[in-house]
N, C-alpha and C. Protein backbone atom coordinates (compact mmCIF):
# COMPACT_ATOMS: atom_id res chain seq x y z
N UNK A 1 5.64 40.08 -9.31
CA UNK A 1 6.21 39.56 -10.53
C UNK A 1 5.60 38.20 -10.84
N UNK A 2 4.43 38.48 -11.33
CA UNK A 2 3.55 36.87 -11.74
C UNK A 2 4.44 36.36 -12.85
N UNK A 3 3.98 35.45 -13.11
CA UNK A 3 4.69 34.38 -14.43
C UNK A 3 3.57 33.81 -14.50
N UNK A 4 3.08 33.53 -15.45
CA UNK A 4 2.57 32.64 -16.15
C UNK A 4 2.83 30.95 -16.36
N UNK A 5 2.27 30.14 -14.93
CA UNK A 5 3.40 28.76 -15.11
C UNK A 5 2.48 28.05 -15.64
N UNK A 6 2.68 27.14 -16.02
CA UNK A 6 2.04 26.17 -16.61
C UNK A 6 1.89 24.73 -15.49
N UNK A 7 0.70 24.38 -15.60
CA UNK A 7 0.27 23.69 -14.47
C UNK A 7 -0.31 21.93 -15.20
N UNK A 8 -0.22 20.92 -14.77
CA UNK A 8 -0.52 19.47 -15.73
C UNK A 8 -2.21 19.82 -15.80
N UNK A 9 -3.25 19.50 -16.20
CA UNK A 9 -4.46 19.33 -16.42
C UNK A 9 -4.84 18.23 -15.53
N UNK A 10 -3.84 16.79 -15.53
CA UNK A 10 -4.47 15.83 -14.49
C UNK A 10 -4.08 16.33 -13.19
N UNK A 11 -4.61 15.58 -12.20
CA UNK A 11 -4.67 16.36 -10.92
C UNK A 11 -4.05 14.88 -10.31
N UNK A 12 -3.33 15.25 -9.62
CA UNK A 12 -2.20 14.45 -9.40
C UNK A 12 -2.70 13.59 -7.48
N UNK A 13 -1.95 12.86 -7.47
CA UNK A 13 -2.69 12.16 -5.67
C UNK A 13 -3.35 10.82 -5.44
N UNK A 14 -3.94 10.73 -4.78
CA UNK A 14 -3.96 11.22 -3.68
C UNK A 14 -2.83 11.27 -2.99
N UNK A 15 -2.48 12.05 -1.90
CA UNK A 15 -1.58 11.69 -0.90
C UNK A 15 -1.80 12.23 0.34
N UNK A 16 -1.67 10.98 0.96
CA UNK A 16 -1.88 11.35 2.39
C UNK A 16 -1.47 12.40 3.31
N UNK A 17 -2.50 13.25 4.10
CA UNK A 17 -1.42 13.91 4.87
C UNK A 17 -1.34 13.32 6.37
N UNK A 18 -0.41 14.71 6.79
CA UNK A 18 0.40 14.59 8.29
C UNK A 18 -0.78 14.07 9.12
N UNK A 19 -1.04 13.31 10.33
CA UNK A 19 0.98 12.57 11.13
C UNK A 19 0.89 11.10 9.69
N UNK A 20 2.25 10.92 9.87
CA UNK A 20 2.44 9.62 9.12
C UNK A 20 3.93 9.29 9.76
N UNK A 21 3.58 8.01 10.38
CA UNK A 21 4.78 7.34 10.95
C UNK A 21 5.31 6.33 9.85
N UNK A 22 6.98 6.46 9.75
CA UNK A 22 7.32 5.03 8.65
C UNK A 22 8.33 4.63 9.07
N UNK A 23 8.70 3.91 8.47
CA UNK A 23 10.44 3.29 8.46
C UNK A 23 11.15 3.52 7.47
N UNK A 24 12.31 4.60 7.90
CA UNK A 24 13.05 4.84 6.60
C UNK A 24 13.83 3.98 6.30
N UNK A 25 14.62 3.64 4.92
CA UNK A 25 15.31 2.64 4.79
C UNK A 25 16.94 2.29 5.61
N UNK A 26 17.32 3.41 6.51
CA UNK A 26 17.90 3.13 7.30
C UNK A 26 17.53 2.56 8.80
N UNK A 27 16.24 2.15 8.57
CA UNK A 27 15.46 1.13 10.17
C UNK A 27 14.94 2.42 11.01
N UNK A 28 15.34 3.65 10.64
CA UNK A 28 14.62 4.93 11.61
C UNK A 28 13.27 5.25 11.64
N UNK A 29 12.65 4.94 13.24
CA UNK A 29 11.27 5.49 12.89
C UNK A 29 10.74 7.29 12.47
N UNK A 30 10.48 7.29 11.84
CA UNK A 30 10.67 8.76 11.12
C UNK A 30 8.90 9.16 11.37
N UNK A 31 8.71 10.06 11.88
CA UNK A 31 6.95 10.69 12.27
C UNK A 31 7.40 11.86 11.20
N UNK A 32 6.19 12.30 10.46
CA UNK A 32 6.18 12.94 9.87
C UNK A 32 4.72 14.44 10.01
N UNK A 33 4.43 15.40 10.92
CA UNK A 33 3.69 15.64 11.47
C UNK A 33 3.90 17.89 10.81
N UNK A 34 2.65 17.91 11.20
CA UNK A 34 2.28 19.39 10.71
C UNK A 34 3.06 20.40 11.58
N UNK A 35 3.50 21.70 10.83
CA UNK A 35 3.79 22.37 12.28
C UNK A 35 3.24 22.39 13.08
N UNK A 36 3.67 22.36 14.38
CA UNK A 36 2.74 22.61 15.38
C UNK A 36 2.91 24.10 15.91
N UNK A 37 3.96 25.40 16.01
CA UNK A 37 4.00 26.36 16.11
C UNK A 37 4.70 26.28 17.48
N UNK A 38 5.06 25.85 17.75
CA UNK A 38 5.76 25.73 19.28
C UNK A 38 7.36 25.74 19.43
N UNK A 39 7.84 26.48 20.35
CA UNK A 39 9.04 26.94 20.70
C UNK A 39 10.07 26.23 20.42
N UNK A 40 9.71 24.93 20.56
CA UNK A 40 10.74 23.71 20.94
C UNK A 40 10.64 23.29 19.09
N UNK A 41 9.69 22.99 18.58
CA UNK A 41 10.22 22.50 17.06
C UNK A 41 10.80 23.99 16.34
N UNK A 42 10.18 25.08 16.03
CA UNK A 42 11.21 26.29 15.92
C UNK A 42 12.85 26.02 16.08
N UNK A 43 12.69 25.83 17.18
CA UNK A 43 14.15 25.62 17.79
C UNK A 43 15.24 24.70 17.14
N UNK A 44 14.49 23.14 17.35
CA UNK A 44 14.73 22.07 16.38
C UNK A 44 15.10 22.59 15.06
N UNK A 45 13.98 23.23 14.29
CA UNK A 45 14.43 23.40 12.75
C UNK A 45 15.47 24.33 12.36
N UNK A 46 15.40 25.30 13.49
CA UNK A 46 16.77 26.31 13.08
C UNK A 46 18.45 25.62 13.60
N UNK A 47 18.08 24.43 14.20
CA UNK A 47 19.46 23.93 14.89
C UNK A 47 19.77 23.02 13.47
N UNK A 48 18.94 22.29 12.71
CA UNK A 48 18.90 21.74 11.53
C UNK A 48 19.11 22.43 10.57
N UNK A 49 18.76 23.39 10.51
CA UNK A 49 19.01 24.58 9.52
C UNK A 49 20.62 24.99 9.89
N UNK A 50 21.25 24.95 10.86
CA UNK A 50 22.69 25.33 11.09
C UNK A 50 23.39 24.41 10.70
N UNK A 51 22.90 22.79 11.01
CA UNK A 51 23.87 22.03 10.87
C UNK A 51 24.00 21.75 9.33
N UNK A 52 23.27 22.28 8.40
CA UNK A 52 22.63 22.03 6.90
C UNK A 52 24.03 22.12 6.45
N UNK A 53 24.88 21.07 5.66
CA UNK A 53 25.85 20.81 4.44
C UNK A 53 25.53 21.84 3.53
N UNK A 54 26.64 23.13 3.29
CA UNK A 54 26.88 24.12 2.51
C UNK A 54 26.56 23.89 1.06
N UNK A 55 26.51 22.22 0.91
CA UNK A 55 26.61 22.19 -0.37
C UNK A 55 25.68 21.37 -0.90
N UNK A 56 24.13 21.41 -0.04
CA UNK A 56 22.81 21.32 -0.57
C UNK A 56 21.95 22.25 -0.23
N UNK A 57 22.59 23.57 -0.11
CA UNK A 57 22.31 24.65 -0.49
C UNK A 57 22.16 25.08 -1.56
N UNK A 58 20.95 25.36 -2.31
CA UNK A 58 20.43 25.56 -3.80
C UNK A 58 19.48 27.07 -3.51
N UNK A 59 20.33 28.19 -4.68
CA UNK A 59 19.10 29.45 -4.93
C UNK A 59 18.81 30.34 -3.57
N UNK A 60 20.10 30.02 -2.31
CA UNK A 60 20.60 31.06 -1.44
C UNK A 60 19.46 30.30 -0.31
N UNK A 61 18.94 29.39 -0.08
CA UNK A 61 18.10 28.50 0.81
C UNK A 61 18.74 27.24 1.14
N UNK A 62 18.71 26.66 2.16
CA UNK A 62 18.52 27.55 3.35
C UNK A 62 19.51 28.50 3.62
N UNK A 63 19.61 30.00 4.27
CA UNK A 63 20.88 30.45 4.50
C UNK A 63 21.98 29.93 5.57
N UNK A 64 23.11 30.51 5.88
CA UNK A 64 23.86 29.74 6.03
C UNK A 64 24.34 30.40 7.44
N UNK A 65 23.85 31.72 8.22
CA UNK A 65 23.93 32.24 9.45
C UNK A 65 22.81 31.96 10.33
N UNK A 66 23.01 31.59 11.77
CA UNK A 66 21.85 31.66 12.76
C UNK A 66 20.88 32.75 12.09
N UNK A 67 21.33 34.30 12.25
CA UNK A 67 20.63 35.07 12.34
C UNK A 67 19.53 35.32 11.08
N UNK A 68 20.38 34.88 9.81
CA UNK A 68 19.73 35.04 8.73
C UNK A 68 18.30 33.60 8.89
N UNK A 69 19.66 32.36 9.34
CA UNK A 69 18.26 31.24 9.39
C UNK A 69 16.75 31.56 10.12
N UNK A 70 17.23 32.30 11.34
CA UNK A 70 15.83 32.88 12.13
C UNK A 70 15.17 33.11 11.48
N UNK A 71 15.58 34.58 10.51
CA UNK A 71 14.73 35.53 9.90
C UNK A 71 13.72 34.75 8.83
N UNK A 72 14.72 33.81 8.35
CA UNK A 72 13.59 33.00 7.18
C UNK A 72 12.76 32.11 7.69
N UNK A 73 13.33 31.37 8.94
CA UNK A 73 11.93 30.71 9.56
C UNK A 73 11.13 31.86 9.84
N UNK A 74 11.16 32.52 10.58
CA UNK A 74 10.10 33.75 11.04
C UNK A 74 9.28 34.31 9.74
N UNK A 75 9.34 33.65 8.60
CA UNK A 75 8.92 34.36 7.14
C UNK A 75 7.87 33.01 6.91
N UNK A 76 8.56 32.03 6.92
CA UNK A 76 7.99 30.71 5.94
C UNK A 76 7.06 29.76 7.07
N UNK A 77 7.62 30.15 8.58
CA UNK A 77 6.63 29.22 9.63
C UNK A 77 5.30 29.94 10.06
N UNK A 78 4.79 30.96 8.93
CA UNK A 78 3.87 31.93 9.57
C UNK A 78 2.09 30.97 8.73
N UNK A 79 1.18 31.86 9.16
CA UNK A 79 0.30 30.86 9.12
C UNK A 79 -0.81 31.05 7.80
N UNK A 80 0.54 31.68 6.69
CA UNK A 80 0.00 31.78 5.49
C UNK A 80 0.43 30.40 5.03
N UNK A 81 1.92 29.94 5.12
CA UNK A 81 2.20 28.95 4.41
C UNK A 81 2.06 27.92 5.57
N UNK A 82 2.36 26.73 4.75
CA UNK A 82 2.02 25.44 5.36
C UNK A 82 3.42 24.53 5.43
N UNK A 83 3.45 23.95 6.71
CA UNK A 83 4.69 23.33 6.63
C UNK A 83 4.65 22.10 7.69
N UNK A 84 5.54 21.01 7.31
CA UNK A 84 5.68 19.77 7.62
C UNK A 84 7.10 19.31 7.56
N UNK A 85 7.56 18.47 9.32
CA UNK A 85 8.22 18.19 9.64
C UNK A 85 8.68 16.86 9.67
N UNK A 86 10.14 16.17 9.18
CA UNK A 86 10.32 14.82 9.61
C UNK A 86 10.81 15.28 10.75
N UNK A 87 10.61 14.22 11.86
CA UNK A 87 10.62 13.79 13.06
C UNK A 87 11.65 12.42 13.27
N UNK A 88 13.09 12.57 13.56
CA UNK A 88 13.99 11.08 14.10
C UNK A 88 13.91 11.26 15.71
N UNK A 89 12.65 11.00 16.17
CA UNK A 89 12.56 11.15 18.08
C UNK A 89 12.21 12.89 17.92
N UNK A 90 13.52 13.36 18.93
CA UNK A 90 13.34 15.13 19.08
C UNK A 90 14.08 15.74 17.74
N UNK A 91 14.82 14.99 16.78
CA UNK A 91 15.55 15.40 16.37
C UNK A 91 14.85 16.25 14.49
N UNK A 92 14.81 17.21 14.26
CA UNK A 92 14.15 17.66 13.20
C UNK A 92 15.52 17.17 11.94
N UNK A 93 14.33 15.86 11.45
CA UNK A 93 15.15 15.22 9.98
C UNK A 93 15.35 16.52 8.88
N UNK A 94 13.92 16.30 8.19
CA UNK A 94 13.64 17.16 7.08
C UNK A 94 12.62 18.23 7.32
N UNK A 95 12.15 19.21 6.56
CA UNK A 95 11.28 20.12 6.22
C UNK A 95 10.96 20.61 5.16
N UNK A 96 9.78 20.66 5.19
CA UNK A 96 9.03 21.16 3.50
C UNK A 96 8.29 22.06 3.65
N UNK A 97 8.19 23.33 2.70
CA UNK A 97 7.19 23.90 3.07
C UNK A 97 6.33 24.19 1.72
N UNK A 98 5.37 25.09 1.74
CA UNK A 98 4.43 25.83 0.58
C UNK A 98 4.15 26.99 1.13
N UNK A 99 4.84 27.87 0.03
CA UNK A 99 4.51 29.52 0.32
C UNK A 99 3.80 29.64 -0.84
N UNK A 100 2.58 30.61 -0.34
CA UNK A 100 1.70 31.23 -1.20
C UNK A 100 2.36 32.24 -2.24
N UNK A 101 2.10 32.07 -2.95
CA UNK A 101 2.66 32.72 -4.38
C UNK A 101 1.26 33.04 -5.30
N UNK A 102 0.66 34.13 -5.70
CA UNK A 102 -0.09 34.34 -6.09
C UNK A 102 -1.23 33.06 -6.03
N UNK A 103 -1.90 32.36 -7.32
CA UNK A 103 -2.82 31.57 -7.25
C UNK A 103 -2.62 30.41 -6.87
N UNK A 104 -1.33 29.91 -6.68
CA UNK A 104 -0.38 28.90 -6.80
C UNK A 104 0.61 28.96 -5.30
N UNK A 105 0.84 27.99 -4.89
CA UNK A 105 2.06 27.53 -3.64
C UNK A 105 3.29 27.32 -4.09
N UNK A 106 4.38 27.84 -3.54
CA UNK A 106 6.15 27.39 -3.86
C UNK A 106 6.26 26.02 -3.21
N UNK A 107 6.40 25.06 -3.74
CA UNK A 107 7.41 24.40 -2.43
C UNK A 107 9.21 24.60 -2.44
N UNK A 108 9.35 24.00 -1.12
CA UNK A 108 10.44 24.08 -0.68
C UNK A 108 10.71 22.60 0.09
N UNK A 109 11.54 21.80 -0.45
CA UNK A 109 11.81 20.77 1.09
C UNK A 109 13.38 20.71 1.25
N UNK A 110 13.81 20.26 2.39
CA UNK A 110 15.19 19.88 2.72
C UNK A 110 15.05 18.77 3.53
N UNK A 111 16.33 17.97 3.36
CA UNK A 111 16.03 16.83 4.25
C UNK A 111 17.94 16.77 5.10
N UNK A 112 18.14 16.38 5.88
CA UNK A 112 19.28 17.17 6.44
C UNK A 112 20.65 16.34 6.04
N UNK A 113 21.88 16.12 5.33
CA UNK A 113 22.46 15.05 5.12
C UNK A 113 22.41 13.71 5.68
N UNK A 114 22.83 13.90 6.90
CA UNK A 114 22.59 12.09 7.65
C UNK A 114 21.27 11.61 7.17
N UNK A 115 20.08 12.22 6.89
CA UNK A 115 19.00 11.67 6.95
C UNK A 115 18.49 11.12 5.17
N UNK A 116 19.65 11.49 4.12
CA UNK A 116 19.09 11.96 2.58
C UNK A 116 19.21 10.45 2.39
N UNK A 117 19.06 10.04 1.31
CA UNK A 117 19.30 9.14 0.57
C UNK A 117 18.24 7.74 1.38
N UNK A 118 17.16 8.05 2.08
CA UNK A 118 16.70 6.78 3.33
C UNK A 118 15.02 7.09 2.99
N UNK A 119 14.38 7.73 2.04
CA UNK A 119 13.52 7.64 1.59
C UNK A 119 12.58 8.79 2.75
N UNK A 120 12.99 9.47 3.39
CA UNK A 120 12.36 10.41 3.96
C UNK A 120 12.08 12.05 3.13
N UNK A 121 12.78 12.35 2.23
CA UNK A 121 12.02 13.26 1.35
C UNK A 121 11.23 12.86 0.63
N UNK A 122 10.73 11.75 -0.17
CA UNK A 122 10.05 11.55 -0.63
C UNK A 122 8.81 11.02 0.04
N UNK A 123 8.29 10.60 1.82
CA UNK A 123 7.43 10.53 2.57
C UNK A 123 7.04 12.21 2.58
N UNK A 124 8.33 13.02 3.15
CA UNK A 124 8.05 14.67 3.51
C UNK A 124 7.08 15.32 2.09
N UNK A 125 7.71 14.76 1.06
CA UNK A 125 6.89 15.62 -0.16
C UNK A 125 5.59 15.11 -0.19
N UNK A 126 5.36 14.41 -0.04
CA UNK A 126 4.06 13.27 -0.28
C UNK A 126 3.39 13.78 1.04
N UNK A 127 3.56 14.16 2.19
CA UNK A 127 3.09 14.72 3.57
C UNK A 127 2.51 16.06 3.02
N UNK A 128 3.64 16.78 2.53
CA UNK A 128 2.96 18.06 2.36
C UNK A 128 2.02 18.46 1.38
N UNK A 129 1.97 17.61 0.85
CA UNK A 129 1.19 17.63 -0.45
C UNK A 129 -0.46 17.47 -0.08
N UNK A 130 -0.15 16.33 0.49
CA UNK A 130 -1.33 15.66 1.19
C UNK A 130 -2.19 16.97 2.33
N UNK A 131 -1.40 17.47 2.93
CA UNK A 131 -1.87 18.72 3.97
C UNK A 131 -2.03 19.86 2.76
N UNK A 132 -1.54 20.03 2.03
CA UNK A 132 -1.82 21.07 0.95
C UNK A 132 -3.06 21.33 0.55
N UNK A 133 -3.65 19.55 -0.17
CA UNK A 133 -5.01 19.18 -0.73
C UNK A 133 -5.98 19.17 0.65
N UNK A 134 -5.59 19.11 1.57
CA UNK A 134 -6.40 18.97 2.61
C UNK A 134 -6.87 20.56 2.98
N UNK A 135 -5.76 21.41 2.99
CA UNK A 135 -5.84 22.91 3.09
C UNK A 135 -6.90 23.50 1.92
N UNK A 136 -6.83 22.74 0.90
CA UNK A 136 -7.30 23.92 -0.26
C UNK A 136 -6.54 24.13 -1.66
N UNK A 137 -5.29 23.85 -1.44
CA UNK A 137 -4.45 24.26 -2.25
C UNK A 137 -4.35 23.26 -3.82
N UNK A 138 -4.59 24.21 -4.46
CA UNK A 138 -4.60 23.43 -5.77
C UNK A 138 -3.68 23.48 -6.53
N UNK A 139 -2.71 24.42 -6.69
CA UNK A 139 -1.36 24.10 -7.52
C UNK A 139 0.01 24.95 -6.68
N UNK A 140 1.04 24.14 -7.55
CA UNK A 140 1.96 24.19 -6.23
C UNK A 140 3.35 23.99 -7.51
N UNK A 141 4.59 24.60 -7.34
CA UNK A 141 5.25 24.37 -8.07
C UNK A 141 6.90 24.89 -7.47
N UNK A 142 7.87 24.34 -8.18
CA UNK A 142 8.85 24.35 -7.02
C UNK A 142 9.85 24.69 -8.38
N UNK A 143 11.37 24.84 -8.03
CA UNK A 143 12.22 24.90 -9.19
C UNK A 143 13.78 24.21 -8.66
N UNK A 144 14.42 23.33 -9.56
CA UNK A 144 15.49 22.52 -8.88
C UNK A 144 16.60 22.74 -9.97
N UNK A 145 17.97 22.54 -9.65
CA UNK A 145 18.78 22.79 -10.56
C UNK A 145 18.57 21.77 -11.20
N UNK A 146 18.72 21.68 -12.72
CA UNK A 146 18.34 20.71 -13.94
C UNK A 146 19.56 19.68 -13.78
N UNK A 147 20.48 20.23 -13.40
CA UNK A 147 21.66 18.67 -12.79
C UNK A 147 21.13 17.44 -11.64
N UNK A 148 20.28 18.18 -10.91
CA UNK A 148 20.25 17.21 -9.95
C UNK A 148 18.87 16.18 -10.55
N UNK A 149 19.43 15.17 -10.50
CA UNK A 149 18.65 14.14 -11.72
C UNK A 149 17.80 13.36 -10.46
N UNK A 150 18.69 13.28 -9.07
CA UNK A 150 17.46 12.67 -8.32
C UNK A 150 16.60 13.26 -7.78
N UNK A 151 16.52 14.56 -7.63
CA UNK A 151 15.17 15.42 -7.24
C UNK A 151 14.51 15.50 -8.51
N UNK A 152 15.13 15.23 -9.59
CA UNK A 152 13.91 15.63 -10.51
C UNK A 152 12.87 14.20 -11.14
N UNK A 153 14.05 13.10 -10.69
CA UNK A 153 13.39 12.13 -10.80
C UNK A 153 12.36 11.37 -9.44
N UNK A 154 12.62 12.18 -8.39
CA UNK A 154 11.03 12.54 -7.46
C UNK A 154 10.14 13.19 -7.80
N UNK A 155 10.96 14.02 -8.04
CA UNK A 155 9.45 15.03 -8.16
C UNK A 155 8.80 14.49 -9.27
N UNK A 156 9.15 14.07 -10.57
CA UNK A 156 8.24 13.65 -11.50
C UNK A 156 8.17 11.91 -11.36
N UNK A 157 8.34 11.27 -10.12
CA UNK A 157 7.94 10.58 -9.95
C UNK A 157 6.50 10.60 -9.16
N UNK A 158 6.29 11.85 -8.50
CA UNK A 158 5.04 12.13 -7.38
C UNK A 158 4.51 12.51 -8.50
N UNK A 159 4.27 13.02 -9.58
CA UNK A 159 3.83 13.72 -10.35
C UNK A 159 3.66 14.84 -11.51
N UNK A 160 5.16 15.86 -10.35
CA UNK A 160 5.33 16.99 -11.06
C UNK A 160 5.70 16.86 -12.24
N UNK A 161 5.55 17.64 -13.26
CA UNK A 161 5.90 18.11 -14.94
C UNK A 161 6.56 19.05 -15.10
N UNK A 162 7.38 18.83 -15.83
CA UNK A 162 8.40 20.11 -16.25
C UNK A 162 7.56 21.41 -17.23
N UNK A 163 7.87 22.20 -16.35
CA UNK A 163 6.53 23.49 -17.34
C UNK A 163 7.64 24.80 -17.94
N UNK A 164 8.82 24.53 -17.72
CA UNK A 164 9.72 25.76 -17.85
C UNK A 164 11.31 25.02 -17.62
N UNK A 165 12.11 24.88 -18.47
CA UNK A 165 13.36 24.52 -18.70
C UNK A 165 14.65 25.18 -19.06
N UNK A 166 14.15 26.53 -19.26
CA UNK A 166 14.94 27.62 -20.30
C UNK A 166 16.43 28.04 -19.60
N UNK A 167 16.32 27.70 -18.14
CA UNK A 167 17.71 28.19 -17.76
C UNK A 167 18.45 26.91 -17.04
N UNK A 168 19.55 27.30 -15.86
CA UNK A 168 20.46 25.99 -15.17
C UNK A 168 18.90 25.53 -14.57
N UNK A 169 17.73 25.86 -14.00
CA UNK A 169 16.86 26.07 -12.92
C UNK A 169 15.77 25.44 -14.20
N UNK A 170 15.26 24.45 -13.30
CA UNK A 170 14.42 23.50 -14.18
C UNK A 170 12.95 23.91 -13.21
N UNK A 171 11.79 24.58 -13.88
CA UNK A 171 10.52 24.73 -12.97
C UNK A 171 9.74 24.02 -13.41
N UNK A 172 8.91 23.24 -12.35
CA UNK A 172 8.00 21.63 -12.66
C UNK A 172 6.66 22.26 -11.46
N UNK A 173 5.98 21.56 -12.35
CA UNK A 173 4.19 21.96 -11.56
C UNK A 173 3.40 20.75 -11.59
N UNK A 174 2.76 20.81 -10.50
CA UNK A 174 2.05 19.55 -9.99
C UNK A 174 0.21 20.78 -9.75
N UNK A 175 -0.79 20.05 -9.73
CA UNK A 175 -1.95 19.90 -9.40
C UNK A 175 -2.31 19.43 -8.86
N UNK A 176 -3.32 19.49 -7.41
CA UNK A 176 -3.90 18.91 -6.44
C UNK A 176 -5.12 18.93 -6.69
N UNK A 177 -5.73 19.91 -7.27
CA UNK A 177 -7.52 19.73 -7.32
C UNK A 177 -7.61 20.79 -8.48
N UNK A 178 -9.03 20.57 -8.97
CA UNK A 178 -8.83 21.62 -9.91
C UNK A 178 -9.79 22.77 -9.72
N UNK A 179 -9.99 22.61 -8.22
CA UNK A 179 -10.50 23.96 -7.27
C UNK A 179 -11.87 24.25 -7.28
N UNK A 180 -12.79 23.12 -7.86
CA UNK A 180 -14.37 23.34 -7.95
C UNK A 180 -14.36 22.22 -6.52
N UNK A 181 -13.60 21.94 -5.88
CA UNK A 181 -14.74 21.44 -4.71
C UNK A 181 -13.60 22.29 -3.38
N UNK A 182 -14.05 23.41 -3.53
CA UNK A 182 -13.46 24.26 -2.38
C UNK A 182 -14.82 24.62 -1.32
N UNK A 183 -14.46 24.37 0.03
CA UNK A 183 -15.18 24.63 0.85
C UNK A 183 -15.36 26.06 1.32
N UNK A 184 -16.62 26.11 2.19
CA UNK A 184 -16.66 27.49 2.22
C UNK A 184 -16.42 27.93 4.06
């Protein structure tokens, strides 16, 4: 089921990618680093994924059972899409990912309550973005409920543009390259 999205013409960036160590505005050193595919962050993100507040749950993501959470990591940590972790020590802050969607990447990020409001989604988006352009990936587009005024005022603060408004679900598209310097 393609759609036809509409994508900005400028090409948006640079941004750095993964590792990137910072200080969130709560004094936490926050590492911000690529999957690495290993047992122990898996683990981490689905224990984060359990403890996830019911009610920054948007569009049935993340789900809300162990078993279901497995199944969707086991979908989105595979080595089509690309994904990036905040790091508080062992503890998995946030996660973002990009699933391939025809010509174009989904994103997805979450950042876990204790950790929101401290400037670590907006390092995580800017991480993955950065590993995105580094991957290849030239457009990328995500969809947020049109109420929530501070994700939308990130995202079109990194760049993204509103390309589709028509329902509660506001869809915004960003550009990374405009795909003539792809390696071979």
């Amino acid at each position: 089921m393609s759609r036809n999205r509409r994508y900005p013409d400028e090409i948006a960036g640079p941004f750095e990618s993964p590792p990137i160590t910072f200080e969130d505005r709560d004094g936490r050193a926050i590492d911000i680093r690529a999957h690495d595919g290993s047992d122990e962050e898996y683990e981490a993100l689905a224990s984060m994924y359990d403890a996830f507040d019911p009610a920054d749950r948007a569009q049935g993501i993340p789900p809300s059972e162990e078993r279901r959470i497995r199944e969707w990591l086991d979908n989105i940590l595979c080595a089509e899409c690309l994904n990036v972790v905040a790091w508080d020590g062992e503890t998995a802050a946030g996660h973002a990912t990009l699933v391939p969607d025809g010509d174009a990447y989904e994103l997805a990020i979450f950042v876990l309550q204790a950790y929101q409001e401290a400037g670590i989604g907006t390092h995580l988006m800017k991480g993955l973005l950065g590993y995105g352009a580094e991957s290849g990936v030239e457009k990328v587009w995500l969809t947020v409920e049109r109420w929530n005024k501070a994700a939308v005022g990130l995202y079109k603060k990194i760049g993204f543009e509103v390309s589709d408004s028509e329902s509660f679900e506001m869809e915004m598209g960003i550009r990374l390259s405009d795909g003539s310097d792809e390696g071979g």
